[in-house]
Protein backbone atom coordinates (compact mmCIF):
# COMPACT_ATOMS: atom_id res chain seq x y z
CA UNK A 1 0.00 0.00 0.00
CA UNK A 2 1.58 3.21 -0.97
CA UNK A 3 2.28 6.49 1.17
CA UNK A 4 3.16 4.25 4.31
CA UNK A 5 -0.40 3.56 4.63
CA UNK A 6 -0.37 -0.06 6.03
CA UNK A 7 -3.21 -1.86 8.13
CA UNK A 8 -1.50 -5.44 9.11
CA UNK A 9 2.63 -5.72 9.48
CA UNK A 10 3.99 -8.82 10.44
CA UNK A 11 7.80 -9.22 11.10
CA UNK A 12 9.87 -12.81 9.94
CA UNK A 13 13.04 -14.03 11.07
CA UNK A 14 15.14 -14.91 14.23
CA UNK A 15 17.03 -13.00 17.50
CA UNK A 16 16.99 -9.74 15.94
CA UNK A 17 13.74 -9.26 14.67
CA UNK A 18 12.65 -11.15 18.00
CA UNK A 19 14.11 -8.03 19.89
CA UNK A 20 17.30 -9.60 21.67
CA UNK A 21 19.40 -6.69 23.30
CA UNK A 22 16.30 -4.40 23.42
CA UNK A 23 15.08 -5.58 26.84
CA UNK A 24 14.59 -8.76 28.50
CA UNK A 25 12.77 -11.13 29.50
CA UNK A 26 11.55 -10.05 32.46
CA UNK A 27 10.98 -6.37 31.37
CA UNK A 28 9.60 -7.55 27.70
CA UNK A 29 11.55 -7.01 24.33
CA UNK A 30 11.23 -4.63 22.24
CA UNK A 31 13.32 -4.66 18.94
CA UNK A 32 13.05 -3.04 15.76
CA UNK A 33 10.24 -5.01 15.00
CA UNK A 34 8.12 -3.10 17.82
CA UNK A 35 10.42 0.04 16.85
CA UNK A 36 8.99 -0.08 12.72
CA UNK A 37 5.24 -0.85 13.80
CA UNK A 38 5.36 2.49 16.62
CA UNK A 39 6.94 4.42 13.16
CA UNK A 40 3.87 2.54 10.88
CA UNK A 41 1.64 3.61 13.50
CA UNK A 42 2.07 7.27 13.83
CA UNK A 43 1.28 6.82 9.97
CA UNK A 44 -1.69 4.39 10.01
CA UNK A 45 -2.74 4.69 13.98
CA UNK A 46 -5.37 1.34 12.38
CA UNK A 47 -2.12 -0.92 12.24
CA UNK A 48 -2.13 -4.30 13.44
CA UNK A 49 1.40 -5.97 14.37
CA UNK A 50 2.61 -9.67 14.63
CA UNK A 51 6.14 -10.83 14.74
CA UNK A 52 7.03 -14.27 14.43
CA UNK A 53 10.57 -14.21 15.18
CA UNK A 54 12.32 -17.24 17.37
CA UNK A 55 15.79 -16.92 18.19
CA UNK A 56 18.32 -19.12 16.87
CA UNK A 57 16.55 -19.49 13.72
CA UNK A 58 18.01 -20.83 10.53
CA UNK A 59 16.92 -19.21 7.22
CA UNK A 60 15.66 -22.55 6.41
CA UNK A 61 13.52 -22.72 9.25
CA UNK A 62 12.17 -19.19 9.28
CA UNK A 63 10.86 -20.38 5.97
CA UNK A 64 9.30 -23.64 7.45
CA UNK A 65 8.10 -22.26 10.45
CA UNK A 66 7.24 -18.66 10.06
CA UNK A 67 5.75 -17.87 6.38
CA UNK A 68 2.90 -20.15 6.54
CA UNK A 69 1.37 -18.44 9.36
CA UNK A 70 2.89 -15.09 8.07
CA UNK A 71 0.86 -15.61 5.23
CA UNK A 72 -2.48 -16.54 6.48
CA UNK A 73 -1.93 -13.05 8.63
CA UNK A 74 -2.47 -11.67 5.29
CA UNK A 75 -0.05 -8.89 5.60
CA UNK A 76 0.60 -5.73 3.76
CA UNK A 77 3.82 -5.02 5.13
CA UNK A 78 6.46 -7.31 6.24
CA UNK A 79 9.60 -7.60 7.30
CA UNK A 80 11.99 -10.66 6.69
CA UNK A 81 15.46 -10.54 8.25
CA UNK A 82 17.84 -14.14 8.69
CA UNK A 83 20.52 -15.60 7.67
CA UNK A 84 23.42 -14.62 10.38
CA UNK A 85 23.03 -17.74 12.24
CA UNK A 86 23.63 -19.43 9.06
CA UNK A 87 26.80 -17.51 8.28
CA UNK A 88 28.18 -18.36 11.40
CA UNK A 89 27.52 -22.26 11.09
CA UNK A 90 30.86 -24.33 9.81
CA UNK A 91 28.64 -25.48 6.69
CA UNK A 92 27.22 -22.00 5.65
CA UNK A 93 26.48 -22.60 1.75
CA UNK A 94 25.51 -18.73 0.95
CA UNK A 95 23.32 -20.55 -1.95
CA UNK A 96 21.21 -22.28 0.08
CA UNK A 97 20.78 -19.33 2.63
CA UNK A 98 19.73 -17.03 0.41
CA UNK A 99 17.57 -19.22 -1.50
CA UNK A 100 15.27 -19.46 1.18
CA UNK A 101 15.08 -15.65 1.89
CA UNK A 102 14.26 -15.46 -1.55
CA UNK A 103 11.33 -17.85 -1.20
CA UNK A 104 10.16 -15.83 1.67
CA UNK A 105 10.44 -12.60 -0.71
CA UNK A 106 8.83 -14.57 -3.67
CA UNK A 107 6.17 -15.64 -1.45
CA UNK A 108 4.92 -12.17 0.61
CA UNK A 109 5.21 -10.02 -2.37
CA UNK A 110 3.03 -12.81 -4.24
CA UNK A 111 0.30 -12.31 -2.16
CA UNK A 112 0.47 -8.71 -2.24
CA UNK A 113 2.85 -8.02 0.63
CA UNK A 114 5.36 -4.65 0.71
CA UNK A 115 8.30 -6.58 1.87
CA UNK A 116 11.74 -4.64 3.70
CA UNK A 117 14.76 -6.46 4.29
CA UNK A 118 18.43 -5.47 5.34
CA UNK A 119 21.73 -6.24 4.68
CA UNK A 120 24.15 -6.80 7.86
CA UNK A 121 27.07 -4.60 8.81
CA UNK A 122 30.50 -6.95 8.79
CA UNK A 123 30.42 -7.66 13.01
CA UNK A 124 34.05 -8.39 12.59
CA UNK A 125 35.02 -4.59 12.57
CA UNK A 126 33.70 -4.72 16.29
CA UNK A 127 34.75 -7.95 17.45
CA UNK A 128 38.04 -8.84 15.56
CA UNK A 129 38.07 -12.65 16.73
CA UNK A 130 35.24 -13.42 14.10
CA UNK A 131 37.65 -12.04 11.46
CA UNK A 132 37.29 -15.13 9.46
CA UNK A 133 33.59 -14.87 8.52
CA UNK A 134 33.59 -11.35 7.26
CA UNK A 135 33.75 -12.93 3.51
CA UNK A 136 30.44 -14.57 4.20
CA UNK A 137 28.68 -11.24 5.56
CA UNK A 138 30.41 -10.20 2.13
CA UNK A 139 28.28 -13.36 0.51
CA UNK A 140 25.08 -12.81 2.14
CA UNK A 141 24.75 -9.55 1.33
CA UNK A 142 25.19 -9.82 -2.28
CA UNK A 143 22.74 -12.48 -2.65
CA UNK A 144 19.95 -10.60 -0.56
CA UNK A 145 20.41 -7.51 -2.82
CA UNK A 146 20.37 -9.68 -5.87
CA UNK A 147 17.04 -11.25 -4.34
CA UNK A 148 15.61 -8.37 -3.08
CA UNK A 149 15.83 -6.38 -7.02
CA UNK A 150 14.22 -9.51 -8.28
CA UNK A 151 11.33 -9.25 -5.68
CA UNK A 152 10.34 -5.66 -5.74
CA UNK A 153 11.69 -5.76 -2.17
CA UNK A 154 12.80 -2.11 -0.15
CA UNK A 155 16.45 -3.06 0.89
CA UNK A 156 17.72 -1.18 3.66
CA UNK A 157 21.31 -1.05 2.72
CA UNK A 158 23.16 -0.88 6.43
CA UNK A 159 26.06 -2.24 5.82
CA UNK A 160 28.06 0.47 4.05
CA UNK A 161 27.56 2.76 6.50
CA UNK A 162 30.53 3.52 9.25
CA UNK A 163 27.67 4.19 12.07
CA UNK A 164 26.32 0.25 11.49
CA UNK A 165 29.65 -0.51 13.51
CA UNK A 166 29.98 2.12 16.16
CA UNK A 167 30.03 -0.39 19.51
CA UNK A 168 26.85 1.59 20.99
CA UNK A 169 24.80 0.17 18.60
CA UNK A 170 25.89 -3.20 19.60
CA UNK A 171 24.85 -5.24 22.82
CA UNK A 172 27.38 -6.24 24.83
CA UNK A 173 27.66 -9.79 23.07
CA UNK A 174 28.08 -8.02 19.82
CA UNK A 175 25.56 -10.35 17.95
CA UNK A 176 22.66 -8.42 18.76
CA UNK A 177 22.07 -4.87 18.60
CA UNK A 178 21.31 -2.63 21.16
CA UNK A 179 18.51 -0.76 21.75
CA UNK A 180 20.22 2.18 20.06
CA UNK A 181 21.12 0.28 17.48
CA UNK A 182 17.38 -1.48 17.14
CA UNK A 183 16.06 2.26 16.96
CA UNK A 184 18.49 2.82 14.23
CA UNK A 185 17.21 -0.46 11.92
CA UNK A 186 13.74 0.71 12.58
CA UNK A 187 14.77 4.14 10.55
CA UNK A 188 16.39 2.17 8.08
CA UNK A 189 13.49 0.18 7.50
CA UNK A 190 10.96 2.88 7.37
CA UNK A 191 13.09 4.94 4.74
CA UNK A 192 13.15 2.06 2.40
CA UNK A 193 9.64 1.57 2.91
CA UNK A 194 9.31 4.88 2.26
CA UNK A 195 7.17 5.93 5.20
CA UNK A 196 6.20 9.90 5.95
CA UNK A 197 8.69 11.80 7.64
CA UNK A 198 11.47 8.86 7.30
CA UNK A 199 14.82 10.03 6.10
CA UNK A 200 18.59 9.42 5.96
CA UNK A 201 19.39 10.07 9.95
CA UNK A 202 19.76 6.74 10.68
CA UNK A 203 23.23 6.58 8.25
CA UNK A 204 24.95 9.31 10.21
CA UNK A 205 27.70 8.71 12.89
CA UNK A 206 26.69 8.72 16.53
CA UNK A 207 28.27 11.57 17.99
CA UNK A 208 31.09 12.02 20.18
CA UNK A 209 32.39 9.69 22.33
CA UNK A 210 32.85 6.93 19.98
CA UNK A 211 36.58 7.05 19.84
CA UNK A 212 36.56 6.21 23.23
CA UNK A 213 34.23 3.43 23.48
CA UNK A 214 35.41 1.91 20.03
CA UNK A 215 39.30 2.00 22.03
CA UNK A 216 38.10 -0.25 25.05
CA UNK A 217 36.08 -2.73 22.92
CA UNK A 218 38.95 -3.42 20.84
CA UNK A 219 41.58 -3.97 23.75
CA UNK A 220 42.80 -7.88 24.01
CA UNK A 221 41.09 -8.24 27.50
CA UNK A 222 38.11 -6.82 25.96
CA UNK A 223 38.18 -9.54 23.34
CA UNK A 224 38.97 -12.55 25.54
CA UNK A 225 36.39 -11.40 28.05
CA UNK A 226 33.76 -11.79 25.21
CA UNK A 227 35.41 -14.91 23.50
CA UNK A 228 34.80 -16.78 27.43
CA UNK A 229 31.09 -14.85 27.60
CA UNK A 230 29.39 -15.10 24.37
CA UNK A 231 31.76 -16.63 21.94
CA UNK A 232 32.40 -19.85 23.86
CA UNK A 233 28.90 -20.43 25.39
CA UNK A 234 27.57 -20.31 21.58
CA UNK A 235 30.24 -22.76 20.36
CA UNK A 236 29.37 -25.41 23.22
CA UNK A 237 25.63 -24.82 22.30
CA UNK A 238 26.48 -26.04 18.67
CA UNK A 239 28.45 -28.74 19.52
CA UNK A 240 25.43 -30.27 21.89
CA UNK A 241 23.61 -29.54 18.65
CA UNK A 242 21.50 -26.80 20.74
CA UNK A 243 20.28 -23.30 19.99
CA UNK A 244 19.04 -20.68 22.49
CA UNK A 245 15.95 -20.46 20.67
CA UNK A 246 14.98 -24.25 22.08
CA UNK A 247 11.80 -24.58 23.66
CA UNK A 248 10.52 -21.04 22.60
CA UNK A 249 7.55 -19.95 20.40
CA UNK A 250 7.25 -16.05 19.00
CA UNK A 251 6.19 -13.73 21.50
CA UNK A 252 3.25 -12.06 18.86
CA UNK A 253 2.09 -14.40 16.88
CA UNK A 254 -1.31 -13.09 15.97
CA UNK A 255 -2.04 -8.71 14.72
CA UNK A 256 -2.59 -7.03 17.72
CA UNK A 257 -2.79 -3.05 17.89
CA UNK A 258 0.79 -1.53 18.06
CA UNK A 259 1.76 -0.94 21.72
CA UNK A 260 -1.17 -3.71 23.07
CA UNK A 261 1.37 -6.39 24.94
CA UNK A 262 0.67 -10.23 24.10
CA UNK A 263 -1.42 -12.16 25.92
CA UNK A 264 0.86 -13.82 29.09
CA UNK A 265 3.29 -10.58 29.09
């Protein structure tokens, strides 16, 4: 629906779309899910918003799991952002990733969906241990733009951009953004889509400070401190062949009025 004018969103995908670094679970998430539907909102005050993000989803099973229901939800807007946990598997086949976000493209903007997607910033300029991967980011991306042109889909390009990396927008595992950094993929979603009042902002370097903070994060303490917290944990969860997502089920899964908390929260 043109103008920004949208009456049912519903957000695909995994950890970020789920919210993970924007709150908790004791407080609630938030996310740039919640972030884009408050921004559809002051647009179209009639929206109704799902998300059906789990963390620790493949692309594969995003597909499986999420776009049926996505499509009975009959959306006019959605969002579809995955493939990162797929990157960072040993047996990432870029192909095969992207071939599913595709079919999640092909599928929403086949039943008359305005679909937004992203491509990810290269995590390794913020946590130099994961140096290695940065040719997949590299991989991904390509393939989602490629996708995305086929599909008629708005493409918020973030990884170009110097601010994408700035260690404030980044929680403290560096996997998941903050909620800075959610607000900030929220803008970059609604300028692709095009919504009223939407604009560039979101591109431009936090200011000062950032010097400062970037220094600390990339000390060697700094980066063995977050190898033994975050980088190790997720390695031994692989190797028991389990995800943090296990046991979980998405926290919206039917169109609710923006700002109206599920039922159980």
């Amino acid at each position: 629906m043109s103008n920004g004018q949208y009456v049912r969103y519903v957000a695909l995908g995994d950890s970020q779309t789920e919210g993970v670094g924007d709150g908790d679970d004791i407080t609630g998430l938030r996310g740039f899910a919640d972030r884009l539907a408050e921004r559809i909102a002051a647009v179209s005050p009639e929206v109704r918003y799902a998300n059906l993000a789990v963390r620790g989803r493949l692309a594969g099973q995003v597909r499986a799991e999420q776009l049926g229901p996505a499509l009975a939800l009959r959306p006019d807007v959605a969002t579809v952002v995955a493939g990162v946990n797929d990157l960072l598997r040993p047996r990432f086949d870029p192909d095969e990733t992207a071939a599913h976000v595709e079919a999640m493209f092909a599928a929403l903007t086949g039943a008359g969906a305005h679909v937004a997607t992203v491509t990810f910033p290269d995590i390794t300029r913020i946590a130099p241990i994961a140096r290695p991967v940065a040719p997949r980011f590299a991989a991904l991306n390509d393939r989602i733009r490629l996708a995305a042109a086929r599909h008629g889909v708005a493409l918020a390009e973030t990884s170009p951009h110097a601010a994408a990396t700035d260690p404030r927008l980044w929680a403290s595992d560096r996997l998941h953004a903050s909620p800075l950094g959610h607000d900030r993929i929220s803008a970059a979603l609604a300028h692709a889509l095009g919504l009223p009042g939407s604009d560039d902002s979101w591109t431009r370097e936090v200011a000062p400070d950032t010097a400062a903070t970037a220094g600390a994060v990339r000390t060697a303490a700094a980066e063995l401190r977050w190898a033994a917290g975050f980088l190790g944990p997720w390695l031994l969860r692989r190797l028991r062949g389990r995800s943090s997502g296990d046991g979980r089920a998405a926290r919206r899964p039917e169109l609710l009025p923006v700002g109206m908390p599920p039922v159980g929260l």
